[in-house]
PDB file of N, CA and C in Angstrom:
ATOM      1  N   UNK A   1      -2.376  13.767   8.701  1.00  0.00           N
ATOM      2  CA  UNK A   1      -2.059  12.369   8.444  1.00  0.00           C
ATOM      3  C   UNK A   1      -1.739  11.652   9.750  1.00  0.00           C
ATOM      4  N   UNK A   2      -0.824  12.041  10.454  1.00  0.00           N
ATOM      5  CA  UNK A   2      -0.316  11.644  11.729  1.00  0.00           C
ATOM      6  C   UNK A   2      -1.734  11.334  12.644  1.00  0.00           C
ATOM      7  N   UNK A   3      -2.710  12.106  12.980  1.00  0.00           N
ATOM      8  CA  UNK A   3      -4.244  12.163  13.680  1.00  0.00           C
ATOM      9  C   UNK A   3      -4.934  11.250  13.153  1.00  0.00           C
ATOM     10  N   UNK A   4      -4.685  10.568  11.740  1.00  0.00           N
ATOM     11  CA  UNK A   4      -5.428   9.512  11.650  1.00  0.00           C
ATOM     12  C   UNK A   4      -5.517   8.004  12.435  1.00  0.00           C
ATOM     13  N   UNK A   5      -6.345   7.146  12.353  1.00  0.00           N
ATOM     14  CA  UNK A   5      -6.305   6.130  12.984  1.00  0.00           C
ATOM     15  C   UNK A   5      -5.984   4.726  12.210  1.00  0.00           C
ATOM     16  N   UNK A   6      -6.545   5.764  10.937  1.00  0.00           N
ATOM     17  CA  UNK A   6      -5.809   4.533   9.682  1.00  0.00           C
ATOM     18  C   UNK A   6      -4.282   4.307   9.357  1.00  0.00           C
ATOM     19  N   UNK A   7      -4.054   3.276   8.728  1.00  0.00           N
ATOM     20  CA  UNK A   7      -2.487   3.439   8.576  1.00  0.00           C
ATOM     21  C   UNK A   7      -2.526   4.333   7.231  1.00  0.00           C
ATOM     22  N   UNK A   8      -1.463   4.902   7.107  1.00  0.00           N
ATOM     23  CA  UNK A   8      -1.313   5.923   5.683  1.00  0.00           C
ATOM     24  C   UNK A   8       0.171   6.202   5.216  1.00  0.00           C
ATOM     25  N   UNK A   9       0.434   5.736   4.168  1.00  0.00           N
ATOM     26  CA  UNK A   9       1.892   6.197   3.808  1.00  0.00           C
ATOM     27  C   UNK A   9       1.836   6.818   2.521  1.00  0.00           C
ATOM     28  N   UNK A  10       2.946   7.336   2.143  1.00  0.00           N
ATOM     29  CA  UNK A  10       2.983   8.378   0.774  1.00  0.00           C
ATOM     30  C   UNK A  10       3.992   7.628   0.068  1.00  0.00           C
ATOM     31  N   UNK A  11       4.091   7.239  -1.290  1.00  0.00           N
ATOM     32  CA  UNK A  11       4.921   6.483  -2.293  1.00  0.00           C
ATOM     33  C   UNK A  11       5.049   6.982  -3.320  1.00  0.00           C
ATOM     34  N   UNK A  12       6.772   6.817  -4.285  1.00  0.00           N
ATOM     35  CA  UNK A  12       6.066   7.207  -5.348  1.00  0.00           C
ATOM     36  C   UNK A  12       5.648   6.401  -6.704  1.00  0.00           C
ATOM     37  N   UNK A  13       6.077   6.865  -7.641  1.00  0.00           N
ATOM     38  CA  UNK A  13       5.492   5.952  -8.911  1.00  0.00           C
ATOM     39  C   UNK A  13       6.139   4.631  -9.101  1.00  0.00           C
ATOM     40  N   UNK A  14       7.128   4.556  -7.898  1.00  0.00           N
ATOM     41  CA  UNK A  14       8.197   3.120  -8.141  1.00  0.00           C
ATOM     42  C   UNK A  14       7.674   2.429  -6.722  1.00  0.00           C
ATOM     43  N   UNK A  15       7.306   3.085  -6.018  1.00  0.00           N
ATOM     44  CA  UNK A  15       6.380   2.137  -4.585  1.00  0.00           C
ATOM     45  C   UNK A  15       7.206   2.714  -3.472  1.00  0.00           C
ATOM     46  N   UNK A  16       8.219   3.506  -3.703  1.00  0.00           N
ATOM     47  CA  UNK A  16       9.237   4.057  -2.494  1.00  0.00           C
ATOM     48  C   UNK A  16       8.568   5.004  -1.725  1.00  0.00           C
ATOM     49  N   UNK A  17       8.384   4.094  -0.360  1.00  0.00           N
ATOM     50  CA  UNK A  17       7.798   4.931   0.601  1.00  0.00           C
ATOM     51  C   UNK A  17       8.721   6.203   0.964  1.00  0.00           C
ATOM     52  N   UNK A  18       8.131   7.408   1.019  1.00  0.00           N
ATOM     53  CA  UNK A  18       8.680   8.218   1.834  1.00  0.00           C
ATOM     54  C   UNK A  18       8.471   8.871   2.657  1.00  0.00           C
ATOM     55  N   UNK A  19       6.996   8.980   3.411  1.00  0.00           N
ATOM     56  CA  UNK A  19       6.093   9.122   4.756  1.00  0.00           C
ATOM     57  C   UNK A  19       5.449   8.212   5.159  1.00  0.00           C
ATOM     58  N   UNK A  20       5.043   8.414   6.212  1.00  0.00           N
ATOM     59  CA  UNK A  20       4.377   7.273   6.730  1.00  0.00           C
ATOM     60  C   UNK A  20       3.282   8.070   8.047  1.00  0.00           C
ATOM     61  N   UNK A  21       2.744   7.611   8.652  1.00  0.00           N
ATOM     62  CA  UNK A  21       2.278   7.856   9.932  1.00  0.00           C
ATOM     63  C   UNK A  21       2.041   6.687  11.047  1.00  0.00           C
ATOM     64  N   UNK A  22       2.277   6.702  12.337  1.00  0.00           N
ATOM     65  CA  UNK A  22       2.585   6.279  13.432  1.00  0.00           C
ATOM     66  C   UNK A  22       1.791   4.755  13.129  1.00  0.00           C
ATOM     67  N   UNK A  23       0.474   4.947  13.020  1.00  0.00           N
ATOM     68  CA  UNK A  23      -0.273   3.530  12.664  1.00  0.00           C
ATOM     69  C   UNK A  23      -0.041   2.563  11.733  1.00  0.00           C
ATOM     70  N   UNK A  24       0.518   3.210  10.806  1.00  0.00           N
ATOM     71  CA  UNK A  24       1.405   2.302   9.850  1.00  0.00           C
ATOM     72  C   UNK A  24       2.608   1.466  10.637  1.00  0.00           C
ATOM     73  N   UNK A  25       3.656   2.361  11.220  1.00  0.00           N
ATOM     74  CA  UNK A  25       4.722   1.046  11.902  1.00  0.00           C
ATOM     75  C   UNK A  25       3.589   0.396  12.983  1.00  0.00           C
ATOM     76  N   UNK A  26       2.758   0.839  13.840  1.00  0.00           N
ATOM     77  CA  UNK A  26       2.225   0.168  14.725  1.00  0.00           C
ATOM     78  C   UNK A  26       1.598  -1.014  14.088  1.00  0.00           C
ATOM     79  N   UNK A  27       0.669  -0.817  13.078  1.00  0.00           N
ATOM     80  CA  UNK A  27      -0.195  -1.968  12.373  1.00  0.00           C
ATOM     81  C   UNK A  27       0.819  -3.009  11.149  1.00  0.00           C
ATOM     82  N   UNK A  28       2.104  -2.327  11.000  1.00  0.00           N
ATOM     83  CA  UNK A  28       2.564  -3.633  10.413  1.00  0.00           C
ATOM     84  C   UNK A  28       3.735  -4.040  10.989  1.00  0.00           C
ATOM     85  N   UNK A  29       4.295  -3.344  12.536  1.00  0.00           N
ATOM     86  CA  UNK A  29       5.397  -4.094  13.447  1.00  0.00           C
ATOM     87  C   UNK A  29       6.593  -3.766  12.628  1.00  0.00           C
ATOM     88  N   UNK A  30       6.784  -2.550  12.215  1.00  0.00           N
ATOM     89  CA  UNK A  30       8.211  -1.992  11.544  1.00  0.00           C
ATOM     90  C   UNK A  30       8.462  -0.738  11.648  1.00  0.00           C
ATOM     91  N   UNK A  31       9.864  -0.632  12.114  1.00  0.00           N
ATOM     92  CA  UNK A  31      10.487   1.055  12.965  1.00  0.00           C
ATOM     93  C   UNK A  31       9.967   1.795  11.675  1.00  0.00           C
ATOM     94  N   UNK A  32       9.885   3.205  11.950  1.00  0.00           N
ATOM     95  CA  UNK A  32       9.774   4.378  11.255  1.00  0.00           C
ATOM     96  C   UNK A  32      11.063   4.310  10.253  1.00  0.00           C
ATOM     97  N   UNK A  33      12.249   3.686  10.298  1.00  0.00           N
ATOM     98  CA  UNK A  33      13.154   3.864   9.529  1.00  0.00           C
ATOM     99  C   UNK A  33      13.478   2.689   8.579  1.00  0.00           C
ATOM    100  N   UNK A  34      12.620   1.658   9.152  1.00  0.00           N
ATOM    101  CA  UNK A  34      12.952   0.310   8.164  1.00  0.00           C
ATOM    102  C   UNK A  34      11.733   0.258   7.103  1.00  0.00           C
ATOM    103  N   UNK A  35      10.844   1.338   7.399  1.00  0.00           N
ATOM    104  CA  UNK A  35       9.554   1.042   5.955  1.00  0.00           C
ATOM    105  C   UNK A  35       9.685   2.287   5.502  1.00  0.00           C
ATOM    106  N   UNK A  36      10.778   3.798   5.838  1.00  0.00           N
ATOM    107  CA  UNK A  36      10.883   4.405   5.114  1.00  0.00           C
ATOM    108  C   UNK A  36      12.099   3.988   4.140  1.00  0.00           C
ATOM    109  N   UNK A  37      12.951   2.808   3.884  1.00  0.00           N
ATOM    110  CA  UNK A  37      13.884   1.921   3.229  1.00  0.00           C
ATOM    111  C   UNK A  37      12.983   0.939   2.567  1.00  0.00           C
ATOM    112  N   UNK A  38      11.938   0.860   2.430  1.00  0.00           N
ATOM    113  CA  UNK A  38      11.022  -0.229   1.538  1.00  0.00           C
ATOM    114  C   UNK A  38      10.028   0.505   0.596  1.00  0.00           C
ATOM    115  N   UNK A  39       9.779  -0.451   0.002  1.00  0.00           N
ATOM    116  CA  UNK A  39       8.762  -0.156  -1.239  1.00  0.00           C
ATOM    117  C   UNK A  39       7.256  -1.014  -0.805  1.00  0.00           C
ATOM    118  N   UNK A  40       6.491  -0.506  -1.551  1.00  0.00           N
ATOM    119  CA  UNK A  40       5.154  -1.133  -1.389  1.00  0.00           C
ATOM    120  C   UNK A  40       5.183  -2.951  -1.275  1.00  0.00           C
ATOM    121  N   UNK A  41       5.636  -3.051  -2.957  1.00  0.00           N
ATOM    122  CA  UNK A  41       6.021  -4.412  -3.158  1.00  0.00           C
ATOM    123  C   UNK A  41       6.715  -5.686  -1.824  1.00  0.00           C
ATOM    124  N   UNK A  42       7.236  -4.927  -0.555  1.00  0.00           N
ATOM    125  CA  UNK A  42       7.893  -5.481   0.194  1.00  0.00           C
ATOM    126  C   UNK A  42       6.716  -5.911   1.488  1.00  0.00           C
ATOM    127  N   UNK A  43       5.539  -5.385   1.270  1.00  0.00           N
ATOM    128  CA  UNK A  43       4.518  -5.528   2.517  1.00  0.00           C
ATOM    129  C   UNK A  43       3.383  -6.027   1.773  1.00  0.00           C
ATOM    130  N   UNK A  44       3.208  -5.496   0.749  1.00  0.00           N
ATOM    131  CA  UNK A  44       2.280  -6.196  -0.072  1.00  0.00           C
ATOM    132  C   UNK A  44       2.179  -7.112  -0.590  1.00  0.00           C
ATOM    133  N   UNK A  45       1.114  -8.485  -0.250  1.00  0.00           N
ATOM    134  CA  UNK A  45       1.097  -9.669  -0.349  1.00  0.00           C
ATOM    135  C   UNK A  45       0.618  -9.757  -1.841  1.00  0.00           C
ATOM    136  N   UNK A  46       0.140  -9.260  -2.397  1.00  0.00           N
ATOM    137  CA  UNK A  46      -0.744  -9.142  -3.936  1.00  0.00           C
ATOM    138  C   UNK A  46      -0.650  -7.775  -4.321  1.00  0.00           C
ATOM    139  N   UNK A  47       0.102  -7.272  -4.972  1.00  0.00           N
ATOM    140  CA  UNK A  47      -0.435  -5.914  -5.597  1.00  0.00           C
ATOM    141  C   UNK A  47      -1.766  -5.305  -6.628  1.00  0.00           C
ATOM    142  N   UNK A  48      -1.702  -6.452  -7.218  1.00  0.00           N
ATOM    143  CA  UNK A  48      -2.764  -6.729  -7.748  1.00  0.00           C
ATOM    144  C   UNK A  48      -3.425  -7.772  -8.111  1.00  0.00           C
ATOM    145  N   UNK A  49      -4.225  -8.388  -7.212  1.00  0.00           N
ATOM    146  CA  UNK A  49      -4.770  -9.906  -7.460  1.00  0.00           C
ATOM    147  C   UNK A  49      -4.889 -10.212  -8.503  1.00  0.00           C
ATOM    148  N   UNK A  50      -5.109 -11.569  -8.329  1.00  0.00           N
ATOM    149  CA  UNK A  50      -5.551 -12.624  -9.905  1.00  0.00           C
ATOM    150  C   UNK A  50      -6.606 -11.874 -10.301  1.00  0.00           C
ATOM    151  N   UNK A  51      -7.613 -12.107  -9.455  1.00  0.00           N
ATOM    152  CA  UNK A  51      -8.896 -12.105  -9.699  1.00  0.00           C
ATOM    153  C   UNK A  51      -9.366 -10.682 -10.508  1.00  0.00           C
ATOM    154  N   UNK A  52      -8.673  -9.319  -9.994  1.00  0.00           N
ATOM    155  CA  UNK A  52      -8.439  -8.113  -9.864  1.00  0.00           C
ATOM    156  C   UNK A  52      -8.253  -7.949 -11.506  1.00  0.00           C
ATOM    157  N   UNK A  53      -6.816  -8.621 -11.660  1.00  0.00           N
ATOM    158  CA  UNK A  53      -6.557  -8.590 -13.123  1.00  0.00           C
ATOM    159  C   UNK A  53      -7.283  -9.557 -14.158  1.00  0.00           C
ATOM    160  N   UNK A  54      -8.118 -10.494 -13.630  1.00  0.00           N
ATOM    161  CA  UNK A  54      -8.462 -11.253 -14.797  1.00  0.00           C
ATOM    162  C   UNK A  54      -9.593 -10.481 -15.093  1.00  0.00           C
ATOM    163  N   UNK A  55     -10.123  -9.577 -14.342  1.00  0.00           N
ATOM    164  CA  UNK A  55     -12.038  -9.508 -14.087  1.00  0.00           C
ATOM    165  C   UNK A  55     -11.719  -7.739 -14.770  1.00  0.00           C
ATOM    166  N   UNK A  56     -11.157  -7.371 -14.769  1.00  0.00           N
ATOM    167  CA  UNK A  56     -10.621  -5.613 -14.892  1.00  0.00           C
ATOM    168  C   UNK A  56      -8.988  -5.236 -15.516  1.00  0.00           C
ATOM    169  N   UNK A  57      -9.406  -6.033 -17.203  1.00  0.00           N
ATOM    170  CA  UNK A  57      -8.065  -5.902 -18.026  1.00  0.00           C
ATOM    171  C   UNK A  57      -7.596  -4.632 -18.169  1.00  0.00           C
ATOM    172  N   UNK A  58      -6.410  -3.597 -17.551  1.00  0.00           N
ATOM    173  CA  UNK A  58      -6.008  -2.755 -18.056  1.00  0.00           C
ATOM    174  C   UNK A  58      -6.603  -1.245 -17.394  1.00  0.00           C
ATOM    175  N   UNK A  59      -7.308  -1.649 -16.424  1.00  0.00           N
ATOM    176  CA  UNK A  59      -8.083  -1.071 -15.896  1.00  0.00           C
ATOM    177  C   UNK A  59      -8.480  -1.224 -13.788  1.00  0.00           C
ATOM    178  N   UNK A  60      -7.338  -1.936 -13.169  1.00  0.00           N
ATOM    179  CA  UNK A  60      -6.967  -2.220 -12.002  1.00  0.00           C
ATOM    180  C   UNK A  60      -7.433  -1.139 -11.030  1.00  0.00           C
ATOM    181  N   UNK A  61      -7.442  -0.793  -9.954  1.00  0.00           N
ATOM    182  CA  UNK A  61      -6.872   0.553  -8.832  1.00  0.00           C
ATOM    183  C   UNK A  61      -6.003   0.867  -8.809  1.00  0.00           C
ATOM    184  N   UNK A  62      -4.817  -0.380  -8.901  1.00  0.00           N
ATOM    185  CA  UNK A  62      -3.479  -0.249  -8.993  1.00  0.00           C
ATOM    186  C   UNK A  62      -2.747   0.612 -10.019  1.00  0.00           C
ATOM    187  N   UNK A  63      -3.296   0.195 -11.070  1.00  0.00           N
ATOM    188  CA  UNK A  63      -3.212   0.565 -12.491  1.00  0.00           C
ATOM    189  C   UNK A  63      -3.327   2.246 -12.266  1.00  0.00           C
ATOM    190  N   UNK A  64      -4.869   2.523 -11.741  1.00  0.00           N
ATOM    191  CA  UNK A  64      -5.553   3.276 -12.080  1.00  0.00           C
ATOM    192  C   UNK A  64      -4.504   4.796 -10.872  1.00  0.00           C
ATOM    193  N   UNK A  65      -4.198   4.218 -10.153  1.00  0.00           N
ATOM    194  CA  UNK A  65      -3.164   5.072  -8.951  1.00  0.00           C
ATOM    195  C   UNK A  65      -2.101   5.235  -9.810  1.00  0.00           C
ATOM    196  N   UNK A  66      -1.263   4.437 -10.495  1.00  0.00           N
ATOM    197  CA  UNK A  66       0.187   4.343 -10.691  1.00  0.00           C
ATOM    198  C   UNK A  66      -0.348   4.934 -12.004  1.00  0.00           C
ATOM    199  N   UNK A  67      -1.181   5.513 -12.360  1.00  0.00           N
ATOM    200  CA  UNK A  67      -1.461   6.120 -14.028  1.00  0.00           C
ATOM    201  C   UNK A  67      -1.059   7.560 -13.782  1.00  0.00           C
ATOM    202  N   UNK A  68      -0.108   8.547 -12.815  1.00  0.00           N
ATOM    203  CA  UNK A  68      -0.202   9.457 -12.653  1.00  0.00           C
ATOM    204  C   UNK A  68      -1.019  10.671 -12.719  1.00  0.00           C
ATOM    205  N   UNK A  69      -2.116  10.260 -11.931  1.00  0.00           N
ATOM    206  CA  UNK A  69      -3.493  11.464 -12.293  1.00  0.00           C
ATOM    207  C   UNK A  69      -3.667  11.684 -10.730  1.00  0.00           C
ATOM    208  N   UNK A  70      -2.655  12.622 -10.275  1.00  0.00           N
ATOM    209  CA  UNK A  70      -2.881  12.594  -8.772  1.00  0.00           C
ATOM    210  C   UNK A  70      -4.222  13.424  -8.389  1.00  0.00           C
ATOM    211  N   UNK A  71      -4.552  13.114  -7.258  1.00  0.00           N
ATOM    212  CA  UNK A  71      -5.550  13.799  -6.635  1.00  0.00           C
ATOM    213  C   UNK A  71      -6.834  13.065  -7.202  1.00  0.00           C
ATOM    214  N   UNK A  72      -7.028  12.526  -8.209  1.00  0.00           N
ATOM    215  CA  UNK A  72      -8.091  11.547  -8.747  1.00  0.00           C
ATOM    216  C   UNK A  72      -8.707  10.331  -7.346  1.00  0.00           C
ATOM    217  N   UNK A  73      -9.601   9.569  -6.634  1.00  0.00           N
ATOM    218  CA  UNK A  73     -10.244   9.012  -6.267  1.00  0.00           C
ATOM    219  C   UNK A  73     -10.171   7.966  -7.603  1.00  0.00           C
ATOM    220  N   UNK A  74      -9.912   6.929  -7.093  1.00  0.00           N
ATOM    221  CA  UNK A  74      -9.472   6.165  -8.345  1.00  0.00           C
ATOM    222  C   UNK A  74     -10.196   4.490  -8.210  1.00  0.00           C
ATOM    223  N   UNK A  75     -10.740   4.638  -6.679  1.00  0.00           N
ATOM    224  CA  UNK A  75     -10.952   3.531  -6.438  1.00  0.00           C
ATOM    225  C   UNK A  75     -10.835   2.517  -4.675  1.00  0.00           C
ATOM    226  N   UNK A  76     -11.333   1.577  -4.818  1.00  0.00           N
ATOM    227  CA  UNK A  76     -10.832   0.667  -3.447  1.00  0.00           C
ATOM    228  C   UNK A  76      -9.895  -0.565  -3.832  1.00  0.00           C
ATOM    229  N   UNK A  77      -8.843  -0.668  -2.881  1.00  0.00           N
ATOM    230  CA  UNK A  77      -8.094  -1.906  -3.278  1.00  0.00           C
ATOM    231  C   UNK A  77      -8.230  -2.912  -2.071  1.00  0.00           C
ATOM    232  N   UNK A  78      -8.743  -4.018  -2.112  1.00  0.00           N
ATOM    233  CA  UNK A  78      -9.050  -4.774  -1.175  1.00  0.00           C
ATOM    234  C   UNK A  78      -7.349  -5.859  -1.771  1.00  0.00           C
ATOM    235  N   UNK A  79      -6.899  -6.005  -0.364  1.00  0.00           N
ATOM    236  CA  UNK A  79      -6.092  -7.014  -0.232  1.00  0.00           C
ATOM    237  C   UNK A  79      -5.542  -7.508   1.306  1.00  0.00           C
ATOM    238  N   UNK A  80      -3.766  -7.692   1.231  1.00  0.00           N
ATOM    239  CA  UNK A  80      -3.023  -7.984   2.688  1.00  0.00           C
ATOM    240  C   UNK A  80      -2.084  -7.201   2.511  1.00  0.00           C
ATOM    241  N   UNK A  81      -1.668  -6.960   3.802  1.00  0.00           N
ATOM    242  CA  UNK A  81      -0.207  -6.329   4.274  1.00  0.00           C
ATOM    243  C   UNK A  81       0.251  -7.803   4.595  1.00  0.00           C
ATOM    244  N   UNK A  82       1.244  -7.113   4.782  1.00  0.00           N
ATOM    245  CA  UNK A  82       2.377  -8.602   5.107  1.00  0.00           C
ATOM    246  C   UNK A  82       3.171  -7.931   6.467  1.00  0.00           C
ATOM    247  N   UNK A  83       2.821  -8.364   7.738  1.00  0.00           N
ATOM    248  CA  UNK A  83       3.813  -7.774   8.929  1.00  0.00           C
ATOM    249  C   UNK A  83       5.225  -8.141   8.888  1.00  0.00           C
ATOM    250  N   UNK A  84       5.735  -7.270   9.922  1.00  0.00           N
ATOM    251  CA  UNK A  84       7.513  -7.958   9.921  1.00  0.00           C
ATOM    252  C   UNK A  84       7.464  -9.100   9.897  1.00  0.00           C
ATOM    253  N   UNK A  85       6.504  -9.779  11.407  1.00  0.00           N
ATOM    254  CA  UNK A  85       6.797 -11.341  11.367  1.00  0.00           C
ATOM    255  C   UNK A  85       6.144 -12.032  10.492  1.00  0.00           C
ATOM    256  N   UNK A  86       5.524 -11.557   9.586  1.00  0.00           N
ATOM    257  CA  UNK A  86       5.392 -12.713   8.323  1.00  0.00           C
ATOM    258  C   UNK A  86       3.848 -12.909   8.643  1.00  0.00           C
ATOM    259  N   UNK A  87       2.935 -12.626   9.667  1.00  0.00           N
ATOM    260  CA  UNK A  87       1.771 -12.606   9.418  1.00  0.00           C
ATOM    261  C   UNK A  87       0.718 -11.362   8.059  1.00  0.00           C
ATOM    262  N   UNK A  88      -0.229 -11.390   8.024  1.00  0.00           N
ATOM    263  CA  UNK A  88      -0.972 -10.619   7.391  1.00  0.00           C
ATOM    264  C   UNK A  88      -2.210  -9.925   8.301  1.00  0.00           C
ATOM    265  N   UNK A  89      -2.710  -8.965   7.668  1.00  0.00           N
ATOM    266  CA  UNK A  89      -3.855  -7.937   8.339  1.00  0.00           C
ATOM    267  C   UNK A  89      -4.946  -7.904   6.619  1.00  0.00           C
ATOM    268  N   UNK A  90      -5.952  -7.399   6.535  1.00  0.00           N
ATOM    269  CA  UNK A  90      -6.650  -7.522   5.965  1.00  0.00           C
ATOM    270  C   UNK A  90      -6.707  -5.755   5.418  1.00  0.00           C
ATOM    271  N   UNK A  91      -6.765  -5.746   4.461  1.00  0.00           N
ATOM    272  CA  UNK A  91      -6.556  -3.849   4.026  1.00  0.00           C
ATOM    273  C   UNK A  91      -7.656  -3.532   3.278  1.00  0.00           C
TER     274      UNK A  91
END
């Protein structure tokens, strides 16, 4: 995880981060200890879009992750991070 170049964190069914790797604080400008104290919901600009939910009732990525079927490939979630300073990155 750490060797990747992507950002990558580990959460659980409530969004509570509890790993992370180096590109994650680098790409959203937050210490190793202030986004292992946050939840998804706190960086994430949309968890699950409008569009996401109007077009795919009941049936999301989001959905489809938080349905506890680990190890499943479940999908792509196109959205934003939200940085410390309040800008966004494209995910």
């Amino acid at each position: 995880m750490e060797l990747s170049g992507d950002a990558l964190f580990i959460h659980d069914d409530r969004g509570r981060i509890y790993d992370r790797n180096s590109e994650t604080c680098r790409s959203l400008s937050y210490l190793r200890e202030e986004l292992l104290s946050m939840r998804i919901g706190d960086f994430v600009s949309d968890m699950i879009p409008k569009v996401e939910r109007e077009t795919k009732k009941g049936g999301t990525v989001w959905q489809r992750v938080m349905s506890k079927q680990p190890g499943r490939i479940v999908g792509v979630h196109v959205g934003e991070f939200r940085r410390e300073d309040g800008t966004t990155i494209p995910v």
